[in-house]
C-alpha atoms as a PDB file:
ATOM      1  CA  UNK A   1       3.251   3.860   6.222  1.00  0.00           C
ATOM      2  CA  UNK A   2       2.504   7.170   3.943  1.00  0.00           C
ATOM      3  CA  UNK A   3       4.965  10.008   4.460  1.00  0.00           C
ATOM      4  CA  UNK A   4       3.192  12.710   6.960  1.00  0.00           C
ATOM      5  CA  UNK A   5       4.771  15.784   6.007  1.00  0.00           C
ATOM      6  CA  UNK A   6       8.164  17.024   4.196  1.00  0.00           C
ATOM      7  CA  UNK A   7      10.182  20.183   4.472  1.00  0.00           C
ATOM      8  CA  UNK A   8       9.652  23.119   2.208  1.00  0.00           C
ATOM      9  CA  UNK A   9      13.136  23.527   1.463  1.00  0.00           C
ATOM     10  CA  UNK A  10      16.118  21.057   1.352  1.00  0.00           C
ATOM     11  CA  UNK A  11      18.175  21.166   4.396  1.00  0.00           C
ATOM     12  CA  UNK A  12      21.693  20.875   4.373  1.00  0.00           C
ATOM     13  CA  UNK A  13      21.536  17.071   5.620  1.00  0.00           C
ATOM     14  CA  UNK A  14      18.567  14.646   4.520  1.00  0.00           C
ATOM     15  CA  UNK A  15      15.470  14.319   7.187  1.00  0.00           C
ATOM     16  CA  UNK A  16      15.987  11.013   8.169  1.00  0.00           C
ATOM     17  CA  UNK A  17      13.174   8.268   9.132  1.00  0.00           C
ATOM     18  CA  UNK A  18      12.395   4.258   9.648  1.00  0.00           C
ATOM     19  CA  UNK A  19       9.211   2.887   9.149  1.00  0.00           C
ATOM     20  CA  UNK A  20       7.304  -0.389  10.259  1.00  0.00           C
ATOM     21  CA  UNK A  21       3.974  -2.375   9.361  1.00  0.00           C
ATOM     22  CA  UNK A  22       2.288  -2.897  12.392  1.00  0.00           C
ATOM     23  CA  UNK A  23       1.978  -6.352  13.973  1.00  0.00           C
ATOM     24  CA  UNK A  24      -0.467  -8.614  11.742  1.00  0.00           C
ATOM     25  CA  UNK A  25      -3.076  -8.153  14.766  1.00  0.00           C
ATOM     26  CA  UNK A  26      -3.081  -4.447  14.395  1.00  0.00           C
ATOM     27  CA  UNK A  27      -3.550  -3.435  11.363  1.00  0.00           C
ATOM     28  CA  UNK A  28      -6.922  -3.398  10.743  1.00  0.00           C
ATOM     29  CA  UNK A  29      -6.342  -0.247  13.241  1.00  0.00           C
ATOM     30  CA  UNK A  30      -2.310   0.697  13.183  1.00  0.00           C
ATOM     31  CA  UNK A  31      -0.792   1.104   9.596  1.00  0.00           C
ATOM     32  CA  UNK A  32       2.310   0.724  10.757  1.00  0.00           C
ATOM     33  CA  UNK A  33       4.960   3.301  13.099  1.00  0.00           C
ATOM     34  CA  UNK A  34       7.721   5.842  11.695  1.00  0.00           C
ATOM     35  CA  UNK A  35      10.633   6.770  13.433  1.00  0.00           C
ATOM     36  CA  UNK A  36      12.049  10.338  12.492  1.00  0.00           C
ATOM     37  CA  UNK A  37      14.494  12.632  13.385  1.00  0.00           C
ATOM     38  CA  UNK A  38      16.319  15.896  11.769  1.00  0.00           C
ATOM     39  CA  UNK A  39      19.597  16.572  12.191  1.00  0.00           C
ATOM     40  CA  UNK A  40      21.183  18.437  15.292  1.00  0.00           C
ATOM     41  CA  UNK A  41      21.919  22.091  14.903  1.00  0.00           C
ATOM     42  CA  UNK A  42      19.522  22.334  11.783  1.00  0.00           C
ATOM     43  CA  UNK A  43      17.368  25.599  12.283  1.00  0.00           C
ATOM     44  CA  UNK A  44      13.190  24.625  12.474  1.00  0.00           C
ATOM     45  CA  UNK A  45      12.204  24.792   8.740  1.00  0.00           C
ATOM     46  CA  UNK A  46       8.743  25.485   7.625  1.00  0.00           C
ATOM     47  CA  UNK A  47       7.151  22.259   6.851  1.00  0.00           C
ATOM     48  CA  UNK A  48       4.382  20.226   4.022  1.00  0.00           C
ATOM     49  CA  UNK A  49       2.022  18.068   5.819  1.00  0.00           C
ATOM     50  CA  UNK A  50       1.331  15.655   2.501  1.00  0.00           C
ATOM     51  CA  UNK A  51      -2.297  14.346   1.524  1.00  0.00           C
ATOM     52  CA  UNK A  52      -3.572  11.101   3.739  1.00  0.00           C
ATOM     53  CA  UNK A  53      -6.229   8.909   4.749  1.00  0.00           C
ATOM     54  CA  UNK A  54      -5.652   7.992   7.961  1.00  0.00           C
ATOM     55  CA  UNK A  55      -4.748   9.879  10.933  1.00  0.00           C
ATOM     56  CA  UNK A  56      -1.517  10.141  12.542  1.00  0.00           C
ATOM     57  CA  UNK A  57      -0.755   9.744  15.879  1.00  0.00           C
ATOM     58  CA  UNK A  58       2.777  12.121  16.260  1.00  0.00           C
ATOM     59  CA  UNK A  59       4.419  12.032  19.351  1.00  0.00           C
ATOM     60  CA  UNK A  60       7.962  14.315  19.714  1.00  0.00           C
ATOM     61  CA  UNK A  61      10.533  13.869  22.004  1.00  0.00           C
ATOM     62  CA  UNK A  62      11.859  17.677  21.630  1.00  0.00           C
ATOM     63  CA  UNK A  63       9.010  19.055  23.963  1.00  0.00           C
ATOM     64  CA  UNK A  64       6.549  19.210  21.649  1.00  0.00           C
ATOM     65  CA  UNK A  65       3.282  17.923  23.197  1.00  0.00           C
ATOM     66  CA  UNK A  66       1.770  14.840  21.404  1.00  0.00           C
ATOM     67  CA  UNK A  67      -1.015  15.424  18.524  1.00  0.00           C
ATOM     68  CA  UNK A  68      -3.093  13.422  16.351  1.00  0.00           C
ATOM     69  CA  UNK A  69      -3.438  15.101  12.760  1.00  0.00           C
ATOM     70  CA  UNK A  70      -6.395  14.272  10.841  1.00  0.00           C
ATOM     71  CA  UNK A  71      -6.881  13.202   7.001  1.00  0.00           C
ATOM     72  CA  UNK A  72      -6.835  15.810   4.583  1.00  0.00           C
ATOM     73  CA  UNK A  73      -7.134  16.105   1.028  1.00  0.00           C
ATOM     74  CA  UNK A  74      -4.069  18.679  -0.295  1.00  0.00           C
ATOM     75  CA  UNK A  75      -1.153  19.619   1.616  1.00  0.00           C
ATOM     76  CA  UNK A  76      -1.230  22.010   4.406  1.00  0.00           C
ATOM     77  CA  UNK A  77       1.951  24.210   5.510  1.00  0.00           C
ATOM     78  CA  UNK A  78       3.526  25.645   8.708  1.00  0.00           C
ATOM     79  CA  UNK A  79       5.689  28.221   9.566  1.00  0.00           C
ATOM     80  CA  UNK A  80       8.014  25.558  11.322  1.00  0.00           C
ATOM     81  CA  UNK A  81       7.909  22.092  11.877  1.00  0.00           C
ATOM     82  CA  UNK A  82       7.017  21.955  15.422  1.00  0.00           C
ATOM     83  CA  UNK A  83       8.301  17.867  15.201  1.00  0.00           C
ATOM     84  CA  UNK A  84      12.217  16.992  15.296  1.00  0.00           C
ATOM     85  CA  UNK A  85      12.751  13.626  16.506  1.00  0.00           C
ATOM     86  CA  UNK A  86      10.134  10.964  17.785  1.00  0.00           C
ATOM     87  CA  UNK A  87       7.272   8.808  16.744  1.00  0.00           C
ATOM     88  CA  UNK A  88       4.375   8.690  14.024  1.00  0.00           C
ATOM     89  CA  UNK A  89       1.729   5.862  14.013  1.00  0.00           C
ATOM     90  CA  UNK A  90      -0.613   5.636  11.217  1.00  0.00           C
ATOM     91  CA  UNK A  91      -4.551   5.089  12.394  1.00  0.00           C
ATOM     92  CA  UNK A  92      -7.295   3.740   9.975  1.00  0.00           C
ATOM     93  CA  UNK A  93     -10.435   5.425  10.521  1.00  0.00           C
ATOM     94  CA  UNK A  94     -11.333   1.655  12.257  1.00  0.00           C
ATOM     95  CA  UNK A  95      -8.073   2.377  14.473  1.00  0.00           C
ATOM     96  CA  UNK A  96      -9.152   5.714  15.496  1.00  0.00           C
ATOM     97  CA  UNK A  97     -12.445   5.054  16.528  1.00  0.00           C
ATOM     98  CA  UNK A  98     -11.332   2.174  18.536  1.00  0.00           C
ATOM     99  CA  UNK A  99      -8.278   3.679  20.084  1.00  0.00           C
ATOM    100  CA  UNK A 100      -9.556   7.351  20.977  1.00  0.00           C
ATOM    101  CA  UNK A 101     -13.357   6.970  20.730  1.00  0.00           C
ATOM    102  CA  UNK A 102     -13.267   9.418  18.684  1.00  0.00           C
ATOM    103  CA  UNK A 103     -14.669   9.382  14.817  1.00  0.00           C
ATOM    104  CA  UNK A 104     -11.904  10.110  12.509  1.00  0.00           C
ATOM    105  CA  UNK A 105     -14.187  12.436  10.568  1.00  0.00           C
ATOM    106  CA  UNK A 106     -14.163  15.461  13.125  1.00  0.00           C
ATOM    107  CA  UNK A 107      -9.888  14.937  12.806  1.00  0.00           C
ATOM    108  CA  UNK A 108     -10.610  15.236   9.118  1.00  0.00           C
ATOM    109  CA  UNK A 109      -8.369  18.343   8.310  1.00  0.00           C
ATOM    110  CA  UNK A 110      -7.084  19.323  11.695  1.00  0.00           C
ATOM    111  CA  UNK A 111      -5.206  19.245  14.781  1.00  0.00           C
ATOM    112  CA  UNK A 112      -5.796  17.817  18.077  1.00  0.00           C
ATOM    113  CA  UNK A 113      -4.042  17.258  21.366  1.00  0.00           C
ATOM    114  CA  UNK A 114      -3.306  13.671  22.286  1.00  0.00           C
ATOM    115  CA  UNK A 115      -4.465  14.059  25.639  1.00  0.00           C
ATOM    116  CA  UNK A 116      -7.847  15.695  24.910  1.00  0.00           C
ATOM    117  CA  UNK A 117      -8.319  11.999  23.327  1.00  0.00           C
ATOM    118  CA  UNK A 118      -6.241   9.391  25.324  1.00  0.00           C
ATOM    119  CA  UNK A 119      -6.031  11.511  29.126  1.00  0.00           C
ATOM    120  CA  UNK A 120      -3.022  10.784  31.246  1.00  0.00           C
ATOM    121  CA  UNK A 121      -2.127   7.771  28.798  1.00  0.00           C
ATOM    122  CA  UNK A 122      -0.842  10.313  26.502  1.00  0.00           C
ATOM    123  CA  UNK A 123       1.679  11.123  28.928  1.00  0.00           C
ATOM    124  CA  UNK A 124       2.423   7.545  30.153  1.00  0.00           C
ATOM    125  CA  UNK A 125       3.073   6.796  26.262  1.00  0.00           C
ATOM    126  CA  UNK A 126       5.146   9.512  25.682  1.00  0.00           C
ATOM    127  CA  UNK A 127       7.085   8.882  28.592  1.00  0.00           C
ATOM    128  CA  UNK A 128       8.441   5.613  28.161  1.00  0.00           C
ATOM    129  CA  UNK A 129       9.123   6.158  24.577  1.00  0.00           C
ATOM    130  CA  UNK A 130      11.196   8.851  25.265  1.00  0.00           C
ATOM    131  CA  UNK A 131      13.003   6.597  27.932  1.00  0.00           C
ATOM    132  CA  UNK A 132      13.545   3.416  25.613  1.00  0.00           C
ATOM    133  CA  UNK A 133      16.711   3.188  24.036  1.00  0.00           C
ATOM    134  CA  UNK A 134      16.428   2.080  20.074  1.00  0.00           C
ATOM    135  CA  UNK A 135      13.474   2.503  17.758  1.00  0.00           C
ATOM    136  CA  UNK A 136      13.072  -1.347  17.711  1.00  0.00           C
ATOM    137  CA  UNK A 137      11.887  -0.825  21.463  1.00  0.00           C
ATOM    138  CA  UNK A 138       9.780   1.845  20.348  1.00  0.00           C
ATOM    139  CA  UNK A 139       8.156   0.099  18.194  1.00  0.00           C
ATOM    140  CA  UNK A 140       7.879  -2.844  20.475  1.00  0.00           C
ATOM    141  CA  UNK A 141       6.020  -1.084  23.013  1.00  0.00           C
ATOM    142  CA  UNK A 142       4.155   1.125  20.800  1.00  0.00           C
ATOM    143  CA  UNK A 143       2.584  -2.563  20.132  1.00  0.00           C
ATOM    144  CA  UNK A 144       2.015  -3.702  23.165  1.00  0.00           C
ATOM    145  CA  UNK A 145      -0.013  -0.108  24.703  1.00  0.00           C
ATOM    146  CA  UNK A 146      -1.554  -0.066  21.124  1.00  0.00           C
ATOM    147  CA  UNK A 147      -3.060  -3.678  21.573  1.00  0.00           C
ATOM    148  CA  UNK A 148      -4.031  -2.855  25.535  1.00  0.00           C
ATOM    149  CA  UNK A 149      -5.985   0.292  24.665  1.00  0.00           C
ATOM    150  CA  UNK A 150      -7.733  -0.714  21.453  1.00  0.00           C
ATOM    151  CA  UNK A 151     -11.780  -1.322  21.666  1.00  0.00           C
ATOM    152  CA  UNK A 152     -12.556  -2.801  18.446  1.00  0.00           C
ATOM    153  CA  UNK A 153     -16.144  -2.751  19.239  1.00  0.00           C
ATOM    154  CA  UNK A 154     -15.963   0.998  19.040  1.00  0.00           C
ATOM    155  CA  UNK A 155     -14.816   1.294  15.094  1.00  0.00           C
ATOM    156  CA  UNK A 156     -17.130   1.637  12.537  1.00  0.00           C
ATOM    157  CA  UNK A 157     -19.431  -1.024  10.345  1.00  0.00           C
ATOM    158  CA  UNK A 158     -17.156  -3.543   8.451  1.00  0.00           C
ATOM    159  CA  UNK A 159     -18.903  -2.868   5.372  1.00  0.00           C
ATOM    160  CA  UNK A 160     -17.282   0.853   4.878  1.00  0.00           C
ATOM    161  CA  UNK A 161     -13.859   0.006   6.331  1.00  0.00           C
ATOM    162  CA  UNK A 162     -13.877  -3.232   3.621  1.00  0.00           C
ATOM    163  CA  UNK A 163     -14.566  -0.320   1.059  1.00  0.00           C
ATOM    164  CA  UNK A 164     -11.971   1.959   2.646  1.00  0.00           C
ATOM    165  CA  UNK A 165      -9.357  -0.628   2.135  1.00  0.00           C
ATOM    166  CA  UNK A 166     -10.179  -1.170  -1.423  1.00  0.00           C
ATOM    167  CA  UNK A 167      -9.729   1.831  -2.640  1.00  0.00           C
ATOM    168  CA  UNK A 168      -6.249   1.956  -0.928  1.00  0.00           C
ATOM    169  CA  UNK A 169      -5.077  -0.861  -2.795  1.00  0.00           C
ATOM    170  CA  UNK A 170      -3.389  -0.794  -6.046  1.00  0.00           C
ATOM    171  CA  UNK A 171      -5.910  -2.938  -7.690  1.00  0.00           C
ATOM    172  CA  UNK A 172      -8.324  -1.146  -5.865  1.00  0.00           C
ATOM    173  CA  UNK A 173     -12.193  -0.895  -7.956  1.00  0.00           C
ATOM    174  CA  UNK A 174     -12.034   1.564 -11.283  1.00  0.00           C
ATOM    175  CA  UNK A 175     -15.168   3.669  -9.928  1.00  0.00           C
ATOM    176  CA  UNK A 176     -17.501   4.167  -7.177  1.00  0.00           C
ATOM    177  CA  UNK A 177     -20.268   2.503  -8.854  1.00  0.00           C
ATOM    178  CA  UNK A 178     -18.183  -0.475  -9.067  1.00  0.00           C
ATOM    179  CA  UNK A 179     -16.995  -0.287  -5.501  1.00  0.00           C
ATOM    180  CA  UNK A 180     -20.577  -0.043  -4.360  1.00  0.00           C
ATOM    181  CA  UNK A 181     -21.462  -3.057  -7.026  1.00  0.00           C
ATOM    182  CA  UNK A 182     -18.984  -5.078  -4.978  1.00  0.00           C
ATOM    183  CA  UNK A 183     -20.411  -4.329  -1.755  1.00  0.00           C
ATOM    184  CA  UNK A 184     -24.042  -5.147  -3.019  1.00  0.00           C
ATOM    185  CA  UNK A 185     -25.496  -1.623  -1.913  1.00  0.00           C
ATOM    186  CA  UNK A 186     -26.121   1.147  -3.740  1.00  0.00           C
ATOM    187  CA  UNK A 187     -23.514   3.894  -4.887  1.00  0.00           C
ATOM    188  CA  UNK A 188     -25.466   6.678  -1.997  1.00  0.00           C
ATOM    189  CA  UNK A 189     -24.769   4.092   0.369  1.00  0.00           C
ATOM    190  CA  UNK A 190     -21.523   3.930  -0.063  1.00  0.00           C
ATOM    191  CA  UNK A 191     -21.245   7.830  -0.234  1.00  0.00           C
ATOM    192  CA  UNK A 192     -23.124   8.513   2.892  1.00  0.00           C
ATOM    193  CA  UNK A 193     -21.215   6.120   4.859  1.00  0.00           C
ATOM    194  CA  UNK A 194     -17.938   7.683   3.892  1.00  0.00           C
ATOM    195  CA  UNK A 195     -18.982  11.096   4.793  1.00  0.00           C
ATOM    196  CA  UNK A 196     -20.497   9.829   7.871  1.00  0.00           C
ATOM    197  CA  UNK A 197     -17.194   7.563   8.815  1.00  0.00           C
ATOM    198  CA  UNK A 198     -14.085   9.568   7.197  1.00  0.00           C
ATOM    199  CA  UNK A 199     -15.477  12.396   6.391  1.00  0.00           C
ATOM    200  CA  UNK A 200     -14.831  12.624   2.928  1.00  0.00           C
ATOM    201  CA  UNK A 201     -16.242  11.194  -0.562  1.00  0.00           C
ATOM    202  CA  UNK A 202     -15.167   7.494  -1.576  1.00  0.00           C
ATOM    203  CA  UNK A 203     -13.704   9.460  -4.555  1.00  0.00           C
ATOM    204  CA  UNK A 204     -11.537  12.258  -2.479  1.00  0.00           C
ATOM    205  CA  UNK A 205     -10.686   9.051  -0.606  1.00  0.00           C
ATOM    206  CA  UNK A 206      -9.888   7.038  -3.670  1.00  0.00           C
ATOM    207  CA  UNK A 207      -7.860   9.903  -5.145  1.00  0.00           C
ATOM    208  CA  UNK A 208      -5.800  10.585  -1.841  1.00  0.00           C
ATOM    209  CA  UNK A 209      -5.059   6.841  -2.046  1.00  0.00           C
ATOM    210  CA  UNK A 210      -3.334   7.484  -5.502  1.00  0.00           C
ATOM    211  CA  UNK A 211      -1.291  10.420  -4.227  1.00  0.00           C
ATOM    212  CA  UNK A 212       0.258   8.151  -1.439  1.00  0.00           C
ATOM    213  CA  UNK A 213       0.476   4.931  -3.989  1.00  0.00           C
ATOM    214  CA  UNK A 214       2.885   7.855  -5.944  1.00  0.00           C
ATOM    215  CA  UNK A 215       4.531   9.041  -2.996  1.00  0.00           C
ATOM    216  CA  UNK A 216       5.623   5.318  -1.890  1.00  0.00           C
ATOM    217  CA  UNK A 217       6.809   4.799  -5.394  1.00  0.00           C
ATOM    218  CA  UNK A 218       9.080   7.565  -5.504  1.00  0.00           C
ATOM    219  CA  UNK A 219      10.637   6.657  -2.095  1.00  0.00           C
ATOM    220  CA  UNK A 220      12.413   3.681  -3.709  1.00  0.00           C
ATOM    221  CA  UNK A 221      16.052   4.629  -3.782  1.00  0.00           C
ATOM    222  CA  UNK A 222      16.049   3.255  -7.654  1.00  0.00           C
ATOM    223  CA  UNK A 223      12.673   4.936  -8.725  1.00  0.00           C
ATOM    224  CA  UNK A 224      12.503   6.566 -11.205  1.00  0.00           C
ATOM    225  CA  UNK A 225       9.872  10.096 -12.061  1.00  0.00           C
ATOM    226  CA  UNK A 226       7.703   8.429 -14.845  1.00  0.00           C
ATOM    227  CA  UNK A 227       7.172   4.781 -12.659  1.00  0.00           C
ATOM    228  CA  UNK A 228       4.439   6.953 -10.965  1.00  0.00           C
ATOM    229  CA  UNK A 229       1.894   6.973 -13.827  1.00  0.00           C
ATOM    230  CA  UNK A 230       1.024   3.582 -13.144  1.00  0.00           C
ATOM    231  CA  UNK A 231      -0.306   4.118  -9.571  1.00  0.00           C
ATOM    232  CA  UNK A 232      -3.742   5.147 -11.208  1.00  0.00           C
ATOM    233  CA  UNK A 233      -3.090   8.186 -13.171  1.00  0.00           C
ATOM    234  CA  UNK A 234      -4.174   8.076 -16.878  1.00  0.00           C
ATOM    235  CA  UNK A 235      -1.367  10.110 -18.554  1.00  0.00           C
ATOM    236  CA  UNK A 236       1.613  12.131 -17.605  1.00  0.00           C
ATOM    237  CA  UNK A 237      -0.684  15.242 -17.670  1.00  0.00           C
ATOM    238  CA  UNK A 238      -3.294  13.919 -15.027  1.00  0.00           C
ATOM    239  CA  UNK A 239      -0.233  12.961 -13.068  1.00  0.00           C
ATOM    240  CA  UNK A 240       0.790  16.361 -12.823  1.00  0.00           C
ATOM    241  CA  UNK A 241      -2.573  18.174 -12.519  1.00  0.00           C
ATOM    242  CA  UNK A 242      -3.092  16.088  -9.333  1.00  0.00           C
ATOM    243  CA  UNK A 243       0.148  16.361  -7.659  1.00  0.00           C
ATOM    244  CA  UNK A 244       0.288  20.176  -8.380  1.00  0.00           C
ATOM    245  CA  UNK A 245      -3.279  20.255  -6.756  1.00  0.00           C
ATOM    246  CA  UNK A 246      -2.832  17.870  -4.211  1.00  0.00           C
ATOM    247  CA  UNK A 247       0.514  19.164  -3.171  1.00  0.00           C
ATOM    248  CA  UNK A 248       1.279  22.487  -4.565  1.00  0.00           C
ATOM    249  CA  UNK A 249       4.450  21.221  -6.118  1.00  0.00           C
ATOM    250  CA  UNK A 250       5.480  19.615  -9.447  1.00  0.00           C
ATOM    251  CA  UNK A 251       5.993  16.337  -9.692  1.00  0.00           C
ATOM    252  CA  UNK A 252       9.590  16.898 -10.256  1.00  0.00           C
ATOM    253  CA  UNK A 253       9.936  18.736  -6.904  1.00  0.00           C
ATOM    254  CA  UNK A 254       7.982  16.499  -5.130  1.00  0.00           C
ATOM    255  CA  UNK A 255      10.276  13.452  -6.213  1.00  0.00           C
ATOM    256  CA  UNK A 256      13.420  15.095  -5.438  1.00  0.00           C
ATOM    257  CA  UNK A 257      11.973  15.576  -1.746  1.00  0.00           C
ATOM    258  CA  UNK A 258      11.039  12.464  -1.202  1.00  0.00           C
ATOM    259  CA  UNK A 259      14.486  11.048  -2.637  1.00  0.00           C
ATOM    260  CA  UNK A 260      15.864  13.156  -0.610  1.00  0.00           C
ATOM    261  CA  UNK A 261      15.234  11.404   2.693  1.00  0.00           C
ATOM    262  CA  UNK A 262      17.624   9.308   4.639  1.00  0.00           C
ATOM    263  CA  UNK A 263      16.519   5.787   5.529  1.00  0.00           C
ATOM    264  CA  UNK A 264      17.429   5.558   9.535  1.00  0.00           C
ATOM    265  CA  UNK A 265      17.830   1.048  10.474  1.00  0.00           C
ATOM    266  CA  UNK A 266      17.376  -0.590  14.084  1.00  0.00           C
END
């Protein structure tokens, strides 16, 4: 589960979240669930919304109504983060088809309301999280309305979402070409099917994967700054061309942030 979005300035104690994998069953659709929460009495900060793939289903329990955020390429920013305490699920482009009916390529880059997409179970979800009484309940019944609502048969062909989990892996194909050669199509076919399912290039997709491969890295309480050239990057130089694009922050800074986040349990 990729980190959504950071502060823009340390706060005075560290934003604190637990994440999950999702269920074996889910997650060709859920990537997994995040609890978060800032602390009490800290003013609203303005906030970094990182580089993802997948969309994220955000649900706050401050009054906030629930969104879904869309992929997007470099980080976007906020005045404030309109999100103190609740819920983030991670959605392939598979899971967001088959949960909302809706294509994860018109998310790609934007906002929109939960309940534009899911109706009155929007509400009912928010709800009962907000009643249950430990994130390990949340988490429990985020699984069970997750698995009730799904369609699978509304997600896209198998052959892109196969190609959209290679290039999130580590090991993931060196080029498009060779993705495609994989696949046994040809290199357009791969490209128009991206644009047509995420709504972005294999490569933007493949280099977004990198940025969260780093990100995860760093969130290791005994990483270290360099580990991260080995997520994909060819030298210490593309490592911080690509973060400085990607999230308009040095390396350095953007390592420190992610350090600096409290790990909640149960």
């Amino acid at each position: 589960m990729a980190i959504h979005s950071l502060p823009t300035q340390q706060q005075a104690e560290p934003y604190q979240m637990i994440t999950r994998l999702s269920p074996p069953h889910l997650r060709p659709y859920v990537l997994g669930w995040a609890g978060f929460r800032t602390q009490a009495g800290e003013p609203a900060q303005p906030s970094r919304m990182l580089p993802l793939n997948a969309a994220t289903l955000i649900i706050d329990f401050t009054g906030m109504g629930p969104i879904i955020t869309g992929p997007r390429v470099t980080a976007t920013f906020s005045a404030h983060t309109p999100w103190r305490h609740g819920v983030a699920v991670g959605l392939t482009p598979a899971g967001m088809s088959a949960l909302t009916g809706t294509p994860i390529r018109e998310v790609a880059g934007t906002t929109a309301r939960l309940e534009d997409l899911l109706g009155t179970r929007a509400e009912e979800l928010t709800d009962r999280l907000i009643s249950s009484m430990s994130w390990t309940d949340r988490f429990s019944l985020l699984g069970e309305r997750l698995t009730a609502w799904l369609r699978p048969d509304a997600g896209p062909n198998d052959l892109i979402m196969h190609a959209w989990w290679r290039l999130q892996q580590p090991t993931g194909p060196p080029t498009i070409g060779s993705l495609a050669g994989e696949l046994g199509v040809s290199r357009r076919h791969v490209e128009i099917g991206f644009r047509r399912v995420v709504g972005m290039s294999p490569k933007t997709v493949a280099r977004i994967a990198r940025f969260q491969r780093t990100v995860d890295t760093w969130r290791r309480p005994s990483a270290t700054l360099s580990e991260a050239v080995a997520c994909g990057y060819a030298d210490q130089p593309h490592l911080t061309r690509e973060i400085r694009a990607m999230a308009q922050m040095t390396p350095k800074q953007l390592f420190a942030f992610v350090q600096y986040t409290d790990r909640l349990t149960g």
